[in-house]
Protein backbone atom coordinates (compact mmCIF):
# COMPACT_ATOMS: atom_id res chain seq x y z
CA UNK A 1 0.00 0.00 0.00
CA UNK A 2 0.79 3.67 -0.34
CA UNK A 3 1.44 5.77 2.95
CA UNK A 4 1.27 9.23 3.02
CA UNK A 5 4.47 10.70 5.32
CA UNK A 6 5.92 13.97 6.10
CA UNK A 7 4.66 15.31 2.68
CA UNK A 8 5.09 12.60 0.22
CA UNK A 9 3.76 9.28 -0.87
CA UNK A 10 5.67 6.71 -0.09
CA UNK A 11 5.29 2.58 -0.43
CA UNK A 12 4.54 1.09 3.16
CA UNK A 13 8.46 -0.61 3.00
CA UNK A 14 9.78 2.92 2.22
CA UNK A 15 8.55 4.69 5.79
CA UNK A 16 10.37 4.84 8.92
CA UNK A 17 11.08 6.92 11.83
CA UNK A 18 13.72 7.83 13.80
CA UNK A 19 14.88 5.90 17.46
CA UNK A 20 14.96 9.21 18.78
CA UNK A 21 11.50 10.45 18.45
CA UNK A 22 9.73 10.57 21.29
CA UNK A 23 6.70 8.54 20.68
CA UNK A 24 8.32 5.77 19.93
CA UNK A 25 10.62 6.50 23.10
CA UNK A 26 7.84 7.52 25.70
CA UNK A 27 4.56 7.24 23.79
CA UNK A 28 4.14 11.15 22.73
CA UNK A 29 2.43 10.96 19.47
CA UNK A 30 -1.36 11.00 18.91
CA UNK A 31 -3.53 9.48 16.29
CA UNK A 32 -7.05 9.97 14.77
CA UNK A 33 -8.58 6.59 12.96
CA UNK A 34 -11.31 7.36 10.12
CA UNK A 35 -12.80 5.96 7.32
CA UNK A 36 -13.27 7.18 3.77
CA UNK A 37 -16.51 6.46 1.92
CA UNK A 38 -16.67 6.96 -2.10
CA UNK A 39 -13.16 9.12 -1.25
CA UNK A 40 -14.76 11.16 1.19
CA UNK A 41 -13.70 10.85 5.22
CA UNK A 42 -16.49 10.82 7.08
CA UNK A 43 -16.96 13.06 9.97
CA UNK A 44 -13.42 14.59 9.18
CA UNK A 45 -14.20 17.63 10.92
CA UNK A 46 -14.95 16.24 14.31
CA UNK A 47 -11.59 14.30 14.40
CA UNK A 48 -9.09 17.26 12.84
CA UNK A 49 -11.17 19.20 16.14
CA UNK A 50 -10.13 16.83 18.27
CA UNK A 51 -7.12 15.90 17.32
CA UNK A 52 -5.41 19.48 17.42
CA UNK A 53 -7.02 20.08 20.78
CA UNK A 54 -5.12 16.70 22.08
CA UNK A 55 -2.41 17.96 20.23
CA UNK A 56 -1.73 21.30 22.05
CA UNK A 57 -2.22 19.42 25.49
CA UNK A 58 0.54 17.44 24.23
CA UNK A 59 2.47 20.41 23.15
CA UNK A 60 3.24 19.02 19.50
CA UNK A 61 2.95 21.78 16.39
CA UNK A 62 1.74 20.20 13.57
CA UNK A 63 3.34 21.56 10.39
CA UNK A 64 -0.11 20.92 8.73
CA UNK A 65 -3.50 22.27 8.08
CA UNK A 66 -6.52 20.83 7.57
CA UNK A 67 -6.28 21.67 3.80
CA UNK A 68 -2.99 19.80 3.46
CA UNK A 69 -4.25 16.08 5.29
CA UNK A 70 -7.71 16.34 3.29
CA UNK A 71 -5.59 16.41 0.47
CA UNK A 72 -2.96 14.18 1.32
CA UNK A 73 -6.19 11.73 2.39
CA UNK A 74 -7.26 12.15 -1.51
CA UNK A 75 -3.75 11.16 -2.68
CA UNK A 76 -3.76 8.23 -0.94
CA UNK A 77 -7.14 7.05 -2.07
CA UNK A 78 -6.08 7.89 -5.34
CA UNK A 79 -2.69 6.28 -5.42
CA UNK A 80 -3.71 3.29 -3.85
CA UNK A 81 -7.13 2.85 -6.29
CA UNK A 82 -9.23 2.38 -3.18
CA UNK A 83 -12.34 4.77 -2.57
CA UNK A 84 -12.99 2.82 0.89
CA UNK A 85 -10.01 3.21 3.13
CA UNK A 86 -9.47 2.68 7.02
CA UNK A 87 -7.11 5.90 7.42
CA UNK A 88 -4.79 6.18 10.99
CA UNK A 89 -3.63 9.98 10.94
CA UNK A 90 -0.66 9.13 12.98
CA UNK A 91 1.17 11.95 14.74
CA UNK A 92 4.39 11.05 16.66
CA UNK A 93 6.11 13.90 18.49
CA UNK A 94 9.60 13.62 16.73
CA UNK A 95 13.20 13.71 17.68
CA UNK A 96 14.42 15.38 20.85
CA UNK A 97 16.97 14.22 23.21
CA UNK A 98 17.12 11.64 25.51
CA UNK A 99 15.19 12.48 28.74
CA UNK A 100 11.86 14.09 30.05
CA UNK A 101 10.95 16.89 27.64
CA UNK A 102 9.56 19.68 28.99
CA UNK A 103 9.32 21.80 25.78
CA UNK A 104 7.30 21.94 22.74
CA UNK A 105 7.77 19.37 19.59
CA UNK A 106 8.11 21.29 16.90
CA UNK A 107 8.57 18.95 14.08
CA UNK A 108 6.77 15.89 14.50
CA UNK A 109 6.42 12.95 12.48
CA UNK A 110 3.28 12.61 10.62
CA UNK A 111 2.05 9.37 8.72
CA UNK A 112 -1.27 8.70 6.82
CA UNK A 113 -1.65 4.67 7.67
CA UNK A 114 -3.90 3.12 5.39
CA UNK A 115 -6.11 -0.38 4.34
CA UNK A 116 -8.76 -1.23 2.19
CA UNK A 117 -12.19 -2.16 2.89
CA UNK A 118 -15.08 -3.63 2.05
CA UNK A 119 -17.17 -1.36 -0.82
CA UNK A 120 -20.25 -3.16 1.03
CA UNK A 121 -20.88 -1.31 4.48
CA UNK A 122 -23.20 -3.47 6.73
CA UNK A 123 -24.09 -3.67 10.02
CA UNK A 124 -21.70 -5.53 12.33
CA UNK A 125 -22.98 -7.36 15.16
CA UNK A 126 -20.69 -7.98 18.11
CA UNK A 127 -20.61 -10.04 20.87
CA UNK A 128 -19.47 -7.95 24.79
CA UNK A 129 -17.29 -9.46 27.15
CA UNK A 130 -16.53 -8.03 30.67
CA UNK A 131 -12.84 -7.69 31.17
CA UNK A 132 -11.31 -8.23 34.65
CA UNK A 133 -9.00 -5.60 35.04
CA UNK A 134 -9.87 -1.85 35.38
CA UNK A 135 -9.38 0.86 32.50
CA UNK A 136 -6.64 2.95 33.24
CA UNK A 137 -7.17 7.13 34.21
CA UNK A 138 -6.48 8.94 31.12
CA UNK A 139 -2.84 10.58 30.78
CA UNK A 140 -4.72 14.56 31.14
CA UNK A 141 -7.24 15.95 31.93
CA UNK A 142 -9.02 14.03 29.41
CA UNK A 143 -8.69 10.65 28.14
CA UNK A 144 -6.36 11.27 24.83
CA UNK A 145 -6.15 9.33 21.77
CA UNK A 146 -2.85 8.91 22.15
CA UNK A 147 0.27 6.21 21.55
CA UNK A 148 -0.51 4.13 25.54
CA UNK A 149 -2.55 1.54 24.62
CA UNK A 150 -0.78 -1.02 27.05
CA UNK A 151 -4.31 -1.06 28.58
CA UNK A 152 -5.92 -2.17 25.73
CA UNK A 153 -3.73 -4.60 24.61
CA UNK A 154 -3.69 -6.75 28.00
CA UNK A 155 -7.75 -6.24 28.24
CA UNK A 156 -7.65 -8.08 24.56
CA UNK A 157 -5.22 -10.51 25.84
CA UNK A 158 -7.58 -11.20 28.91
CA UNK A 159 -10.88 -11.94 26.70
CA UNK A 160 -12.35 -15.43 26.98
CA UNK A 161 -14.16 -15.63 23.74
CA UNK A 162 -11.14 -14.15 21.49
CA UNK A 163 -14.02 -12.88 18.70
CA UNK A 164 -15.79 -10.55 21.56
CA UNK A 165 -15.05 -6.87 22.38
CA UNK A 166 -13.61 -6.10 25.68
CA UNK A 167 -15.34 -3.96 28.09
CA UNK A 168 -13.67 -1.82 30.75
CA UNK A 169 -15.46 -0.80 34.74
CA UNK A 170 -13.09 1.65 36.45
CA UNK A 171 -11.82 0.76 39.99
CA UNK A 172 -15.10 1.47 41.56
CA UNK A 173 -17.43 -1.07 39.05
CA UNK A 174 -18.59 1.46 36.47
CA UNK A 175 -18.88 0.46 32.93
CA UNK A 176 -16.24 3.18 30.78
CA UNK A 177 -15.73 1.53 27.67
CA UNK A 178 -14.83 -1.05 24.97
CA UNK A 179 -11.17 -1.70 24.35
CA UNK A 180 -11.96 0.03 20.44
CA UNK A 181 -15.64 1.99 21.15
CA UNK A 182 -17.76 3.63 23.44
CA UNK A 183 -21.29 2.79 24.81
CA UNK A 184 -24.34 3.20 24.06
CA UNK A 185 -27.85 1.25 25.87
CA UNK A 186 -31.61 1.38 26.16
CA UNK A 187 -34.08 1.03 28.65
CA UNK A 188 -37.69 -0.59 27.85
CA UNK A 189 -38.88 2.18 27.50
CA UNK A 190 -36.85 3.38 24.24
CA UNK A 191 -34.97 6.22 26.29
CA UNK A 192 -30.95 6.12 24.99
CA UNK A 193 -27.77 6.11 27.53
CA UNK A 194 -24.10 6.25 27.31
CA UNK A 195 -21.35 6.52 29.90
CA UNK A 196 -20.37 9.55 30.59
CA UNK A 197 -16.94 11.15 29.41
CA UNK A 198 -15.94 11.80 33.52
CA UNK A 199 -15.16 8.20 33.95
CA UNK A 200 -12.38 8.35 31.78
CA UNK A 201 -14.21 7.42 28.44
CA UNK A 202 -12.44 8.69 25.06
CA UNK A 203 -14.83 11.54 23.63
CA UNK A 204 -15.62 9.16 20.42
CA UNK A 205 -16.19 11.04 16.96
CA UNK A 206 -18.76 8.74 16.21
CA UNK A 207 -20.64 9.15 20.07
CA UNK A 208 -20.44 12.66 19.37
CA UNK A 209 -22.62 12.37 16.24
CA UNK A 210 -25.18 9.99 17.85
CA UNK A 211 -25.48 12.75 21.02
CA UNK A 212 -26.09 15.21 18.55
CA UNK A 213 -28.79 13.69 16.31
CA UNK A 214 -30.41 11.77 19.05
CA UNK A 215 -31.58 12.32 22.80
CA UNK A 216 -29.03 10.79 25.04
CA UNK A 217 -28.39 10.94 28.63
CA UNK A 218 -25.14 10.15 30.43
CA UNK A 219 -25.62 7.96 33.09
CA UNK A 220 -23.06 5.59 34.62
CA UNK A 221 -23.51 1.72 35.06
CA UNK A 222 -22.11 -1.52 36.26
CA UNK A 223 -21.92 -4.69 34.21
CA UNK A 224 -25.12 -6.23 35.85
CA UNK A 225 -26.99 -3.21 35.32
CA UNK A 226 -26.13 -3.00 31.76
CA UNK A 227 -27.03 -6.85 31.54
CA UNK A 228 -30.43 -5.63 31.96
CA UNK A 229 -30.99 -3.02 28.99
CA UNK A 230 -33.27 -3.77 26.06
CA UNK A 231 -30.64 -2.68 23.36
CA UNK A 232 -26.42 -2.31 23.40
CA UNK A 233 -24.35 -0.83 20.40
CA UNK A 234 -20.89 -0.12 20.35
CA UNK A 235 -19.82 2.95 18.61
CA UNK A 236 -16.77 3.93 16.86
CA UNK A 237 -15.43 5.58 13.43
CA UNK A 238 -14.89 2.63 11.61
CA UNK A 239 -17.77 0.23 11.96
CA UNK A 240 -20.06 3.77 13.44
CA UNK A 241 -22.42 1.30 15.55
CA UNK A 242 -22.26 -2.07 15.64
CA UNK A 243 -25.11 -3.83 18.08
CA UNK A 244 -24.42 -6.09 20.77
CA UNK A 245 -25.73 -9.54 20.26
CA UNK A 246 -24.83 -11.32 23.53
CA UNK A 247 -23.11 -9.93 27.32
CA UNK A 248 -23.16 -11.60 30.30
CA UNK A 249 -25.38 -14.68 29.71
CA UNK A 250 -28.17 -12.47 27.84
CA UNK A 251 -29.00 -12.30 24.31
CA UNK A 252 -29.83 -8.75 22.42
CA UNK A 253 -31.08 -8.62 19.27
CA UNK A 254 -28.04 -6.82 17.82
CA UNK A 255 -29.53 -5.24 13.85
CA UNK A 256 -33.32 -6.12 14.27
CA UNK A 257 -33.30 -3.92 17.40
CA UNK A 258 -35.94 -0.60 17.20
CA UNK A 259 -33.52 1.99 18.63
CA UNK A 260 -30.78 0.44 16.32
CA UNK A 261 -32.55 0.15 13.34
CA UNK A 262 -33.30 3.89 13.68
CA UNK A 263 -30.42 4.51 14.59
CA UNK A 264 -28.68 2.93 11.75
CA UNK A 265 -30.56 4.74 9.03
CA UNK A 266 -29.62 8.02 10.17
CA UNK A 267 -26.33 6.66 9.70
CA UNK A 268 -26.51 5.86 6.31
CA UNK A 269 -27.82 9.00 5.07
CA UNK A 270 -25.20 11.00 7.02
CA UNK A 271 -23.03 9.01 4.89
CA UNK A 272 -24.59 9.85 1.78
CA UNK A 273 -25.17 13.69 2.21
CA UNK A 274 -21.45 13.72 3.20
CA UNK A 275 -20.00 11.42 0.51
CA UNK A 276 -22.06 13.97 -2.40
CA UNK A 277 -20.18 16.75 -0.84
């Protein structure tokens, strides 16, 4: 595949960084993961927001505007002859010297990751597992999207049934999150819930959108509890919401549920009014 780094196209074999930049040496380096549809990323203005806000608590300048990675995004999905690409924005702090850096990175190293997918874009379902160790507090005052995912990778490594997603309490038994997506559940009675961002959830792209076109209340809530709700999806910005077919002994019924359904339509035309744009 073609990457995108530092201002040129390069094959995957062809891109490297340094030993001395600091997110490989002490995880400084950020990342935004996206998908294009027909060429187009979707919701591309949520994740440039967030990223350069994580980016200035960080204290990396990015040498780019949002101009220059829409285009670069365009020459990779052009180079590569793929109109549906999983896209990592990758931003790694750069070179500096050995030691605990208490000034700003001023020339990162940025990388446009890419794969192909699927032209098809389904619903998938998912089955939810509850992990037994804790989710980490977040590095700032907000959980970043960042290079420590240490967390993650032992909460996979922990999952009985190695097809489910993984899903994090905090130390005091309150669901935060999936080890790739935030929450989302509803009661009987239709109303919509997710967890809320002050137990160290990642403010998802893709849960943004859903608290914007729907009415959602943050609420927080322990595995049994959540056992008990009439519908489960998982959100992120690759799959946007993929329902929950089975968690702790109970069956849900994943993309025939009413709230999903719904849900899911408003999807697909959010896709198609942005891919015409």
């Amino acid at each position: 595949m073609w990457l995108w780094h530092n201002g040129e196209l390069r094959g995957s074999e062809e891109v490297s960084v340094p030993v001395y930049d600091h997110g490989f040496l002490y995880g400084m380096g950020l990342f935004e993961t996206f998908r294009t549809f027909n060429g187009k990323p979707f919701l591309f203005d949520a994740h440039w927001e967030r990223l350069t806000h994580s980016l200035e608590a960080l204290w990396i300048d990015l040498p780019y505007r949002k101009q220059d990675i829409e285009q670069a995004i365009q020459a990779v999905v052009e180079q590569n002859a793929a109109p549906n690409l999983y896209i990592r924005l990758n931003v790694s702090a750069g070179v500096a010297p050995l030691g605990l850096h208490d000034e700003r990175y001023e020339r990162p190293n940025v990388t446009l990751l890419v794969k192909p997918l699927a032209e098809a874009f389904t619903p998938v379902e998912k089955r939810l597992e509850a992990l037994p160790l804790p989710r980490s507090r977040p590095e700032a005052a907000f959980r970043l999207k960042s290079h420590h995912y240490m967390n993650n990778i032992l909460g996979k490594r922990a999952l009985m049934d190695r097809e489910a997603e993984g899903l994090f309490a905090d130390e005091l038994g309150h669901v935060v999150e999936g080890l790739v997506s935030n929450v989302f559940w509803t009661e009987r009675d239709g109303r919509l819930f997710t967890t809320p961002l002050s137990s160290g959830a990642l403010a998802g792209v893709t849960r943004q959108w859903v608290m914007e076109t729907f009415d959602v209340s943050e609420q927080d809530v322990t595995f049994q509890e959540l056992a008990e709700a009439e519908e489960i999806w998982l959100t992120n910005s690759v799959q946007q919401i993929a329902p929950v077919t089975e968690f702790y002994g109970r069956h849900f019924p994943g993309k025939e549920g009413t709230r999903f359904m719904e849900a899911w339509r408003h999807v697909m035309k959010t896709i198609e009014k942005e891919s015409a744009r």
